[in-house]
PDB file of N, CA and C in Angstrom:
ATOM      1  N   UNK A   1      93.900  69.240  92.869  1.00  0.00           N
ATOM      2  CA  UNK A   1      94.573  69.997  93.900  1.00  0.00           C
ATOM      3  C   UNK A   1      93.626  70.138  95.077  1.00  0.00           C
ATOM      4  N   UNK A   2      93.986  69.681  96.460  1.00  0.00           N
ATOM      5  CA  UNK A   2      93.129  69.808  97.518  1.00  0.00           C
ATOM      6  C   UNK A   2      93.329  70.871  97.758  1.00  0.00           C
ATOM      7  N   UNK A   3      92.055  71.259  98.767  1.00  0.00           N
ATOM      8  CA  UNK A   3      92.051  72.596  99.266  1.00  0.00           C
ATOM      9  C   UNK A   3      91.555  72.370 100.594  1.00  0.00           C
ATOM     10  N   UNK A   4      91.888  72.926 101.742  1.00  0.00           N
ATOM     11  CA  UNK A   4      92.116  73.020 102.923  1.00  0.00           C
ATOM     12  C   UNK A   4      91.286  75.032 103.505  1.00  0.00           C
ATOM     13  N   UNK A   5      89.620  74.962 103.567  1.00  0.00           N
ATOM     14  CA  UNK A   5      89.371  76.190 103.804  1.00  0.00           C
ATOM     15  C   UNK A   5      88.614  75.941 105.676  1.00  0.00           C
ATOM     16  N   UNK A   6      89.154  76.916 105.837  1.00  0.00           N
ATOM     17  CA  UNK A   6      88.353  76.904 107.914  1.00  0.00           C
ATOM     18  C   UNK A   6      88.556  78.608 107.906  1.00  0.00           C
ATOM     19  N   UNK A   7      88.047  78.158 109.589  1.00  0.00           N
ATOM     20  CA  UNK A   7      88.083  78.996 110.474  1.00  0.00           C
ATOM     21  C   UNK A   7      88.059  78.931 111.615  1.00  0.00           C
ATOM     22  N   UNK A   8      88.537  80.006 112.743  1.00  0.00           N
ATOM     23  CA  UNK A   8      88.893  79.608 114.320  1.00  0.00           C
ATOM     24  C   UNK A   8      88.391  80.632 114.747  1.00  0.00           C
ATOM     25  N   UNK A   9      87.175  80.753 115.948  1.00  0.00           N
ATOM     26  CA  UNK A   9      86.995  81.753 116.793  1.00  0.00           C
ATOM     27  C   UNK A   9      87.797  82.280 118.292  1.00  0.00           C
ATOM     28  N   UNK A  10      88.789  80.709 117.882  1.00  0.00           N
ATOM     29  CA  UNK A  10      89.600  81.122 119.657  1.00  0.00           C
ATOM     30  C   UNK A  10      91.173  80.223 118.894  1.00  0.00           C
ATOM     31  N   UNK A  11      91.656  80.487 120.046  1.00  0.00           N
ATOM     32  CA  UNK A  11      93.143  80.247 119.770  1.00  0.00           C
ATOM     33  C   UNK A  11      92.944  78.533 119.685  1.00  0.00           C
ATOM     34  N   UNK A  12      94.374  78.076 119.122  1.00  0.00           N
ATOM     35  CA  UNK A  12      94.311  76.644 119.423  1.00  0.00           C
ATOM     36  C   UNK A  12      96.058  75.916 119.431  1.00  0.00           C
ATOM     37  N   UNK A  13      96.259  75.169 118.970  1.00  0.00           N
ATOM     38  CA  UNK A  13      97.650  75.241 119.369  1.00  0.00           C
ATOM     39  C   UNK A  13      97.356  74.144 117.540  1.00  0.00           C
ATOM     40  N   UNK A  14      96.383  73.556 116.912  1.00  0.00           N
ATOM     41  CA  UNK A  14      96.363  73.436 116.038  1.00  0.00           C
ATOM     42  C   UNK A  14      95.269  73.137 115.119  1.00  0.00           C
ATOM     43  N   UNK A  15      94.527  74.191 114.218  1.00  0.00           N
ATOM     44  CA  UNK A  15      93.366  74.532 113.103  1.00  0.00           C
ATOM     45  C   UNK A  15      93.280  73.242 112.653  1.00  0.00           C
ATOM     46  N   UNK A  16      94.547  72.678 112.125  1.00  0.00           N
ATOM     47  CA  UNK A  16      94.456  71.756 111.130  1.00  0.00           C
ATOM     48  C   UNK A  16      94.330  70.260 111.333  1.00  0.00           C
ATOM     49  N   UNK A  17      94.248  69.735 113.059  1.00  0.00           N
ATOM     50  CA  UNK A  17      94.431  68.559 113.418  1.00  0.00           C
ATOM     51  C   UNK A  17      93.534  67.614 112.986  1.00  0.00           C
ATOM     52  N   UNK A  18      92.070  68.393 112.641  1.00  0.00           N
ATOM     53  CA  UNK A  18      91.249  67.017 112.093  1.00  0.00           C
ATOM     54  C   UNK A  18      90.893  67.667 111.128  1.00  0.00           C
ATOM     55  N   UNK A  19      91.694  68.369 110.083  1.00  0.00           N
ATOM     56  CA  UNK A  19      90.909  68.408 108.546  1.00  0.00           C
ATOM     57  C   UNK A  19      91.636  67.181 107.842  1.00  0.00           C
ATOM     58  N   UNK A  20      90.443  67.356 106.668  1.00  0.00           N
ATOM     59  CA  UNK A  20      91.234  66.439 105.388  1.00  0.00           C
ATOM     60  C   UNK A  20      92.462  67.085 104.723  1.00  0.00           C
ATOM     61  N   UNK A  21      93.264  66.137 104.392  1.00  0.00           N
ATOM     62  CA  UNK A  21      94.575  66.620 103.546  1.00  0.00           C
ATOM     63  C   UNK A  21      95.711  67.188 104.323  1.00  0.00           C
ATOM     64  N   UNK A  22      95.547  66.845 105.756  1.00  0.00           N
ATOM     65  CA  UNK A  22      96.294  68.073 106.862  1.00  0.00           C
ATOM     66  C   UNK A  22      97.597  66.813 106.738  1.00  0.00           C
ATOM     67  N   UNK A  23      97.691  66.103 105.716  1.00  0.00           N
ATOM     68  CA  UNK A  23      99.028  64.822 105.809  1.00  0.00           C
ATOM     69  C   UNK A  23      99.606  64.755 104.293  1.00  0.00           C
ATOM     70  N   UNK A  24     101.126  65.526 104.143  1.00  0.00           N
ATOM     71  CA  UNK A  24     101.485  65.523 102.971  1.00  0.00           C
ATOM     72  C   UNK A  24     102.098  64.077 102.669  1.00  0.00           C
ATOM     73  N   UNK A  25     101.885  63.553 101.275  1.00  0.00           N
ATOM     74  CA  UNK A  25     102.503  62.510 101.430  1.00  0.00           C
ATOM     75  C   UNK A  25     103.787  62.478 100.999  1.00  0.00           C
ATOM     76  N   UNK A  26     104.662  61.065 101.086  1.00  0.00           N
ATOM     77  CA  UNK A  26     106.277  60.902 100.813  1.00  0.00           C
ATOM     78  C   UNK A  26     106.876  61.408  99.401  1.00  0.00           C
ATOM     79  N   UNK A  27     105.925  61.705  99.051  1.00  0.00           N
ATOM     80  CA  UNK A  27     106.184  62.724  97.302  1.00  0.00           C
ATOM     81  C   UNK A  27     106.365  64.123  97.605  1.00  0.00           C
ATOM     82  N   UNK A  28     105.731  64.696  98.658  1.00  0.00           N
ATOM     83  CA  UNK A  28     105.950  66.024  98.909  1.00  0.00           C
ATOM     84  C   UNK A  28     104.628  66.653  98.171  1.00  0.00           C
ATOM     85  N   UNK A  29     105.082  68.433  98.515  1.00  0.00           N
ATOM     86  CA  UNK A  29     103.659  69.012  97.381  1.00  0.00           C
ATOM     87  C   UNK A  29     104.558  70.187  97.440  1.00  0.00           C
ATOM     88  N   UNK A  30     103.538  71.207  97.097  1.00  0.00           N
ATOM     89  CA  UNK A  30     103.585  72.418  96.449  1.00  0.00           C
ATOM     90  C   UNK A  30     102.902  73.104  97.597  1.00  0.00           C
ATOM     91  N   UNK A  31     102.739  74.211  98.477  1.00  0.00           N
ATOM     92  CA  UNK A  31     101.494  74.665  99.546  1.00  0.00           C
ATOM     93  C   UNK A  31     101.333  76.243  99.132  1.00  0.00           C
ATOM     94  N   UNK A  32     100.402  76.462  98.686  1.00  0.00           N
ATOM     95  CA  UNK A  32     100.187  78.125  98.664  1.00  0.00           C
ATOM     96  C   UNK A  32      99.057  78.298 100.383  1.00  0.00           C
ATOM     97  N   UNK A  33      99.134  79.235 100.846  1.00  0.00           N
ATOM     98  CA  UNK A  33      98.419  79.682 101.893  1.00  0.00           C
ATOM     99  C   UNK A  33      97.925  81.090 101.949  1.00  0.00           C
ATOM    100  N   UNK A  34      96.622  81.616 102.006  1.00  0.00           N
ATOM    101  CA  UNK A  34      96.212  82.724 102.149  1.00  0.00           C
ATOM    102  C   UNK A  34      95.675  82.814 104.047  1.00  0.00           C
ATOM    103  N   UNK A  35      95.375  84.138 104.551  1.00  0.00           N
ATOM    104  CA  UNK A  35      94.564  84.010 105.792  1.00  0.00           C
ATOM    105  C   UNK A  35      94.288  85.536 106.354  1.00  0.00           C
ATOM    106  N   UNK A  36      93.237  85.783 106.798  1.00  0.00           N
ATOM    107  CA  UNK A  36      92.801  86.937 107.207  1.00  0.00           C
ATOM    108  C   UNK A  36      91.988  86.661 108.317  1.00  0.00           C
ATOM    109  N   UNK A  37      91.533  88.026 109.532  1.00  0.00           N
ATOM    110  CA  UNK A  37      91.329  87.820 110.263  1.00  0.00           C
ATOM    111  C   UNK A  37      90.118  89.415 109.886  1.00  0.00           C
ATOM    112  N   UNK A  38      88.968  89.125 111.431  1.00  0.00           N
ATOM    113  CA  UNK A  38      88.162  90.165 111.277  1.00  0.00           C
ATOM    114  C   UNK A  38      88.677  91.404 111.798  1.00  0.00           C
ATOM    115  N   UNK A  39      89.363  91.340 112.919  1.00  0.00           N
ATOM    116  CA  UNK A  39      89.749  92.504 113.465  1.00  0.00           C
ATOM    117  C   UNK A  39      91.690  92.290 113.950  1.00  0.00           C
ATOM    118  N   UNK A  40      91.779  93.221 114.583  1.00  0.00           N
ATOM    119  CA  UNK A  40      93.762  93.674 114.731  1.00  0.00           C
ATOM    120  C   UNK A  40      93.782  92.574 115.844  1.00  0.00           C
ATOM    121  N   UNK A  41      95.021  91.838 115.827  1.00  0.00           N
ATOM    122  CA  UNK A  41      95.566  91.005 116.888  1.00  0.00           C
ATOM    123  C   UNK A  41      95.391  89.797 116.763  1.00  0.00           C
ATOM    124  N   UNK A  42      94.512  89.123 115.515  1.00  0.00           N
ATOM    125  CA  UNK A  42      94.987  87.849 115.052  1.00  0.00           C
ATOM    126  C   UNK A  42      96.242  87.152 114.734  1.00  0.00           C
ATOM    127  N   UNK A  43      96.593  85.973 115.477  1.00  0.00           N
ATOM    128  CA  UNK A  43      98.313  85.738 114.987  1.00  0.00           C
ATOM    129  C   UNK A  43      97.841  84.381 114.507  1.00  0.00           C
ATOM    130  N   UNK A  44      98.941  84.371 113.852  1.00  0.00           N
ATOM    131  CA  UNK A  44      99.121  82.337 113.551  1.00  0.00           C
ATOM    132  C   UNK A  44     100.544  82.171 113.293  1.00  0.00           C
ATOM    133  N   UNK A  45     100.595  80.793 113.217  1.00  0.00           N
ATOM    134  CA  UNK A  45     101.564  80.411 112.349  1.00  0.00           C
ATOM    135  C   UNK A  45     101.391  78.907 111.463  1.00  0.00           C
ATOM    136  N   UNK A  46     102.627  78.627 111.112  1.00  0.00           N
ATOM    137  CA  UNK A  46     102.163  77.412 109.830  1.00  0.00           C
ATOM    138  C   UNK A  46     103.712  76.909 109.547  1.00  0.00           C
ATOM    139  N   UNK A  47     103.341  75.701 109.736  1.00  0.00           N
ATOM    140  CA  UNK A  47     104.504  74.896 109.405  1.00  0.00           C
ATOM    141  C   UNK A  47     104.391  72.690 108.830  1.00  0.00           C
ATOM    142  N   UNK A  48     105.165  72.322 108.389  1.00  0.00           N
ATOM    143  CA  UNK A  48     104.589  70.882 108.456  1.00  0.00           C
ATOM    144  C   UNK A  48     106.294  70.239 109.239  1.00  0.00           C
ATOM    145  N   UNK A  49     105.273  68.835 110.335  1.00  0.00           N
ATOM    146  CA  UNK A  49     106.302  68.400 111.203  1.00  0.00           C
ATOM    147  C   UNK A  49     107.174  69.552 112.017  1.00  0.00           C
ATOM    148  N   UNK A  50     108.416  69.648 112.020  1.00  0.00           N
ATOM    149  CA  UNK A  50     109.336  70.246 112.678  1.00  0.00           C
ATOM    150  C   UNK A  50     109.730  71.288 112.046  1.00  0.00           C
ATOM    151  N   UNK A  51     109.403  71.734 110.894  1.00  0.00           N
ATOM    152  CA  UNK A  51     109.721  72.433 109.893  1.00  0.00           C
ATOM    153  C   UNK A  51     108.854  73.809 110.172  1.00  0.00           C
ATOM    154  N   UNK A  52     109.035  74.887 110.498  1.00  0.00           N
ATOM    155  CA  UNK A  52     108.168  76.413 110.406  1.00  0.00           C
ATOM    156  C   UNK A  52     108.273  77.266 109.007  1.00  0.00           C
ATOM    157  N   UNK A  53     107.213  77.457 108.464  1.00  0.00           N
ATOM    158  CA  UNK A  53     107.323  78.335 107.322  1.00  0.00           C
ATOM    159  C   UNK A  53     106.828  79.503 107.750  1.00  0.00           C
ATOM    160  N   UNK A  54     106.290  79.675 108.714  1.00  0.00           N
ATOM    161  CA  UNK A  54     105.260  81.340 108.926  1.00  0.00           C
ATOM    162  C   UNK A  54     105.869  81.211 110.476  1.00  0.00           C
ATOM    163  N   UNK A  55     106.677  82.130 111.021  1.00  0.00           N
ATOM    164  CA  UNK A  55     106.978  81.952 112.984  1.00  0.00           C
ATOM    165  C   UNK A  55     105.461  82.160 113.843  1.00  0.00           C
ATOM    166  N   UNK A  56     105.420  81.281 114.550  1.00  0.00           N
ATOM    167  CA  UNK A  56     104.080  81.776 115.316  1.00  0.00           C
ATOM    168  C   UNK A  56     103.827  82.949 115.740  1.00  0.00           C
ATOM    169  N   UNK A  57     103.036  83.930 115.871  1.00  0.00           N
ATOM    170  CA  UNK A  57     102.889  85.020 116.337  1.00  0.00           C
ATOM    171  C   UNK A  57     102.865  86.017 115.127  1.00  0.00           C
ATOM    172  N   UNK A  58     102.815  85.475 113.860  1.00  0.00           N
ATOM    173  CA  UNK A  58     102.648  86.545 112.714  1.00  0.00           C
ATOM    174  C   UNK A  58     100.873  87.237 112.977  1.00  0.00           C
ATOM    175  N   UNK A  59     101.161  88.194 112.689  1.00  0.00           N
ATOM    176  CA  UNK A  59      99.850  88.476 112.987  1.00  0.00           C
ATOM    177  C   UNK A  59      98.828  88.451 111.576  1.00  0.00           C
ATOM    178  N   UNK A  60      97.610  88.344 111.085  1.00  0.00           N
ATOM    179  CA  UNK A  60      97.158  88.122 109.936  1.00  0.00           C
ATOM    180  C   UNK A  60      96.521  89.220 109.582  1.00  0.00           C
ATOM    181  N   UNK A  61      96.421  89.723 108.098  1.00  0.00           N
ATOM    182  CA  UNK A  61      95.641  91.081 107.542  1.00  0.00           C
ATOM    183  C   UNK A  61      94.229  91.245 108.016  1.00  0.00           C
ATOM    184  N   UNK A  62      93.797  92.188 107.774  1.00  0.00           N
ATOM    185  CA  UNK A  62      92.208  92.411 108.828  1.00  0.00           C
ATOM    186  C   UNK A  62      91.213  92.766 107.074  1.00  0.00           C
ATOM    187  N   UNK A  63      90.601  91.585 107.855  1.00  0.00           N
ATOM    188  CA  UNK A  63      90.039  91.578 106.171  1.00  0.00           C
ATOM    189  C   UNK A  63      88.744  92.926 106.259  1.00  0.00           C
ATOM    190  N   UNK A  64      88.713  93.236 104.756  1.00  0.00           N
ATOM    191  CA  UNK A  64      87.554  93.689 104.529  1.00  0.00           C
ATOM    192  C   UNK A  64      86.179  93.471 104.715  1.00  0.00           C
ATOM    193  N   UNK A  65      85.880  92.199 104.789  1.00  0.00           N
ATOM    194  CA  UNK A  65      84.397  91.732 104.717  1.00  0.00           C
ATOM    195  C   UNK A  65      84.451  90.675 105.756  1.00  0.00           C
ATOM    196  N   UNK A  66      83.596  90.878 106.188  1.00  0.00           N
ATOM    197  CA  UNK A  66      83.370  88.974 106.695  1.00  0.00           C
ATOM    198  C   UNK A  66      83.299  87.831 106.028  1.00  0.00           C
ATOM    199  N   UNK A  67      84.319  86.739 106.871  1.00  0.00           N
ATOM    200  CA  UNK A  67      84.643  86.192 105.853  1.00  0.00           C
ATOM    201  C   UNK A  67      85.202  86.092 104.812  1.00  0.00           C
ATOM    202  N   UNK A  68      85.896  86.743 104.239  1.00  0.00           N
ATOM    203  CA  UNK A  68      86.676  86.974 103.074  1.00  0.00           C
ATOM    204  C   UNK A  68      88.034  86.319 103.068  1.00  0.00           C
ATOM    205  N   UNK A  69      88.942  85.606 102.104  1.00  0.00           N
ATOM    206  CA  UNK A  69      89.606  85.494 101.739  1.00  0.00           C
ATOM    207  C   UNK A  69      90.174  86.376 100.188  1.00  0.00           C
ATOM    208  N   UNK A  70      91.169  86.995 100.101  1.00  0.00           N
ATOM    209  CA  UNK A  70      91.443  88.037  99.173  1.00  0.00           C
ATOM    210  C   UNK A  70      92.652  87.667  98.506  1.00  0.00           C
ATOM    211  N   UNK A  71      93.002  86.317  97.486  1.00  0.00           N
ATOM    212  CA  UNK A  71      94.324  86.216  97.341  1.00  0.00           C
ATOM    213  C   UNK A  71      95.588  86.950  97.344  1.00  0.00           C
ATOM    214  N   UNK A  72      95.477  88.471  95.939  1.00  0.00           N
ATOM    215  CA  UNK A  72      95.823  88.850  96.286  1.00  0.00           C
ATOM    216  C   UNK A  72      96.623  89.965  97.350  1.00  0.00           C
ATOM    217  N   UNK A  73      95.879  89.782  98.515  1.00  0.00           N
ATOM    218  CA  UNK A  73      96.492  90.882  99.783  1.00  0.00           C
ATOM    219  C   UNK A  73      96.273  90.070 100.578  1.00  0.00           C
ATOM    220  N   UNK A  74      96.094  88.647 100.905  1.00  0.00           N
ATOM    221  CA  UNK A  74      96.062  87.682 102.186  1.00  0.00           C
ATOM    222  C   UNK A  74      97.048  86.410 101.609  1.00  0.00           C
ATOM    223  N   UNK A  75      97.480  86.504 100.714  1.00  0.00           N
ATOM    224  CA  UNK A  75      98.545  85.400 100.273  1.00  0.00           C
ATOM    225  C   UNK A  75      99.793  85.487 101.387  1.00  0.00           C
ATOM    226  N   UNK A  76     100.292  84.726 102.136  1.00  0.00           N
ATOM    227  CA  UNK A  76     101.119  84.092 102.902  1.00  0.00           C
ATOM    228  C   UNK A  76     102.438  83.144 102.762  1.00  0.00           C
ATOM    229  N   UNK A  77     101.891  82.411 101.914  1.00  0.00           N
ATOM    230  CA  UNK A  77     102.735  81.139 101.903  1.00  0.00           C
ATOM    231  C   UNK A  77     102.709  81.206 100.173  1.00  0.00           C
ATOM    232  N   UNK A  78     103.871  80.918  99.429  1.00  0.00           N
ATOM    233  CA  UNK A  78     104.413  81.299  97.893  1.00  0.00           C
ATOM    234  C   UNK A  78     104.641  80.002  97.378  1.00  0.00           C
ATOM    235  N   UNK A  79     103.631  79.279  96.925  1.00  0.00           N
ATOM    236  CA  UNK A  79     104.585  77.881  96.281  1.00  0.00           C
ATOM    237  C   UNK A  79     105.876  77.406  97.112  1.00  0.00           C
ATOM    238  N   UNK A  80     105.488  76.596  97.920  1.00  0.00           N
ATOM    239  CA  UNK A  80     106.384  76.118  99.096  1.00  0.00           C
ATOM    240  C   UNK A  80     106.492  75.041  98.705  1.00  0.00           C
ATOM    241  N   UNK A  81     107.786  74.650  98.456  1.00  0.00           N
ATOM    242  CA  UNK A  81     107.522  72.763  98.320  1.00  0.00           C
ATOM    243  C   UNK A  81     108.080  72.565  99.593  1.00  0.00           C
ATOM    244  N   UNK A  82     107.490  71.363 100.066  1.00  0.00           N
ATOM    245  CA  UNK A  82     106.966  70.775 101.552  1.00  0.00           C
ATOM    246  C   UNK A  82     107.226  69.374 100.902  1.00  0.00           C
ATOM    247  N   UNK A  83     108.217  68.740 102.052  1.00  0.00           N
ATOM    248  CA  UNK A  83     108.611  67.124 102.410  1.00  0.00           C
ATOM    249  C   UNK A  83     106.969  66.248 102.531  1.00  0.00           C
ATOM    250  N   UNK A  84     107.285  65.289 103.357  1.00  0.00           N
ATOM    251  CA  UNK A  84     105.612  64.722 103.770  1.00  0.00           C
ATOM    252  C   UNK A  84     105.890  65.048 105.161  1.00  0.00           C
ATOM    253  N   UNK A  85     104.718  64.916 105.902  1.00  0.00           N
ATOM    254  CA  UNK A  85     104.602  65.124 107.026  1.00  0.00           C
ATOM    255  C   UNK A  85     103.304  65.654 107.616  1.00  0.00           C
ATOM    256  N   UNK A  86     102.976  65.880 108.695  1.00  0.00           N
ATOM    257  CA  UNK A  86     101.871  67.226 108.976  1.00  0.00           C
ATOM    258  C   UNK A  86     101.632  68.375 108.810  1.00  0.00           C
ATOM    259  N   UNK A  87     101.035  69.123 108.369  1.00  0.00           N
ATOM    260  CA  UNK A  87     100.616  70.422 108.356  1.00  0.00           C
ATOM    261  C   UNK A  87     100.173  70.902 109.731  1.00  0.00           C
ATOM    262  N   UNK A  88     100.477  72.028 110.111  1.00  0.00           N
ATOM    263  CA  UNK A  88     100.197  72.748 111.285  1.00  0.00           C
ATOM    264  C   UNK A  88     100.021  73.843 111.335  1.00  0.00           C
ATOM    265  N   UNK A  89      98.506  74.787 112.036  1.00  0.00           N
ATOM    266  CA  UNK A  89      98.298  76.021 111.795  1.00  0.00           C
ATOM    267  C   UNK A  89      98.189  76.417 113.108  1.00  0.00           C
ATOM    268  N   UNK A  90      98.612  76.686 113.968  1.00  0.00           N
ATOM    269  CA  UNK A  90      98.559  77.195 115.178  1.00  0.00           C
ATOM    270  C   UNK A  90      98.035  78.817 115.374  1.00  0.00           C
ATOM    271  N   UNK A  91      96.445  78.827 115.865  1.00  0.00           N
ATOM    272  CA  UNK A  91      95.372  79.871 115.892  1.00  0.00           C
ATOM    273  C   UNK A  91      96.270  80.698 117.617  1.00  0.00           C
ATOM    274  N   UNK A  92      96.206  82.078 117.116  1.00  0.00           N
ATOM    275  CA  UNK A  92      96.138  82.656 119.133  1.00  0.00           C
ATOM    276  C   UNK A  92      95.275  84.103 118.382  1.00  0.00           C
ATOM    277  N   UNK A  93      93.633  83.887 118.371  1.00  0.00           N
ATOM    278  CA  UNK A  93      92.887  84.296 117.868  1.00  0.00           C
ATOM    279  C   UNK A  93      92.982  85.667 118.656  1.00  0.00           C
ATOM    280  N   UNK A  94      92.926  85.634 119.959  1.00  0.00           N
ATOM    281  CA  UNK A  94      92.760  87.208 120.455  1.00  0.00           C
ATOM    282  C   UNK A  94      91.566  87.993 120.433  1.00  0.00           C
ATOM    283  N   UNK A  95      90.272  87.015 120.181  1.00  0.00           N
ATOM    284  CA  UNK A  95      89.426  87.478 120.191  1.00  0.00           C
ATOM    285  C   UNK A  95      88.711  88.266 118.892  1.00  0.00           C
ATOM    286  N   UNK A  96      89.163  87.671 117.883  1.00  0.00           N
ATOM    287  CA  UNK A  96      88.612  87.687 116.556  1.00  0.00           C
ATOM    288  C   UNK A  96      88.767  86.350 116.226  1.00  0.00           C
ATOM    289  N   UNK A  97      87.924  86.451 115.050  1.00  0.00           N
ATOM    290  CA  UNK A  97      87.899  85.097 114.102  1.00  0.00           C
ATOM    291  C   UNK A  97      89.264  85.639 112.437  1.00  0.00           C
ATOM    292  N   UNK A  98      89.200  83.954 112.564  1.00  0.00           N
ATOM    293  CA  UNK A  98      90.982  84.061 111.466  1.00  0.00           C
ATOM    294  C   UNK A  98      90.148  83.018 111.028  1.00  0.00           C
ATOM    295  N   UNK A  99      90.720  83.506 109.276  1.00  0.00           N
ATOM    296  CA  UNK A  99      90.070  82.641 108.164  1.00  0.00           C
ATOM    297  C   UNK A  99      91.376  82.200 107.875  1.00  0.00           C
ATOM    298  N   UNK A 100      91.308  80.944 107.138  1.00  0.00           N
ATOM    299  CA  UNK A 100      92.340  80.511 106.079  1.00  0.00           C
ATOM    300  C   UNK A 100      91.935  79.601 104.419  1.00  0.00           C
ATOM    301  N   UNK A 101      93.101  79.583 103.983  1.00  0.00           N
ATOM    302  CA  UNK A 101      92.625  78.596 102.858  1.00  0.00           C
ATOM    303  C   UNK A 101      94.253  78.475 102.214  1.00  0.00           C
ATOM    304  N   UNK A 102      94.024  76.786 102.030  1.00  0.00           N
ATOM    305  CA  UNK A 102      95.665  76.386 101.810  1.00  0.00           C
ATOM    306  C   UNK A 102      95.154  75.278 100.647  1.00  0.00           C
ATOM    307  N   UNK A 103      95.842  75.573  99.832  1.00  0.00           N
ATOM    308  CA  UNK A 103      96.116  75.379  98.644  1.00  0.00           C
ATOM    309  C   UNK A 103      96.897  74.034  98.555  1.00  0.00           C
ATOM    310  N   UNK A 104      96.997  72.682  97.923  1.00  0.00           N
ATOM    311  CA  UNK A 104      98.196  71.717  97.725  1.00  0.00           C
ATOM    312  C   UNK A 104      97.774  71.252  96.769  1.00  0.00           C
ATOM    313  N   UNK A 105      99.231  71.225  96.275  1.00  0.00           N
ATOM    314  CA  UNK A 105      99.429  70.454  95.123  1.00  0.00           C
ATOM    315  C   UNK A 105     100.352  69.846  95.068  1.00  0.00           C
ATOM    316  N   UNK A 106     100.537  68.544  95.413  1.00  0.00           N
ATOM    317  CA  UNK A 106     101.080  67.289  95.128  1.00  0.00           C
ATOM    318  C   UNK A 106     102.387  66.607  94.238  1.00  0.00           C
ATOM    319  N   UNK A 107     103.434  66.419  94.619  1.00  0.00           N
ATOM    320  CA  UNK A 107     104.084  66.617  93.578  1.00  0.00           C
ATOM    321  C   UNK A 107     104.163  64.541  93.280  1.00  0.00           C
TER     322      UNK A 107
END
């Protein structure tokens, strides 16, 4: 199961354009997604191709620690099965840093 972990100090229109695995293939997968941010006013969103699973402008939990990912209280995205296509995380940081970590599994 790949795993897909970053981070963004500024907005972007997409996190995921040059990671590995950011291309589901014609089998589809499975996507769990967690994401937290350091302080209030982090947004994102997340979708693959034309398809939106998270609307842009969700704003993300304000994590406890730096750095932290917390499955359970930053989980996002629920066993999604996802077509093939691109993955897309669109950062509008606001002047914090936003963590993520996305989960696939392949079907």
């Amino acid at each position: 199961m790949p795993t897909i972990k970053g981070n963004a100090a500024a907005a972007t229109a997409d996190a995921l354009a040059n990671e590995t695995f950011n291309v589901i293939p014609n089998t589809g997968a499975v996507v769990n997604m967690a994401i937290s941010c350091a302080a209030n006013g982090g947004t994102f969103g997340f979708g693959i191709g034309d398809r939106v699973i998270v609307a842009q402008g969700t704003e993300a939990n304000v994590e406890v620690a730096a750095d932290v990912i917390d499955w359970p209280r930053d989980q996002v995205v629920f066993n999604e099965v996802v077509g093939p296509g691109q993955l897309k995380l669109p950062i509008g940081a606001a002047g914090t840093e936003i963590q993520w970590q996305i989960h696939i599994r392949y079907l």
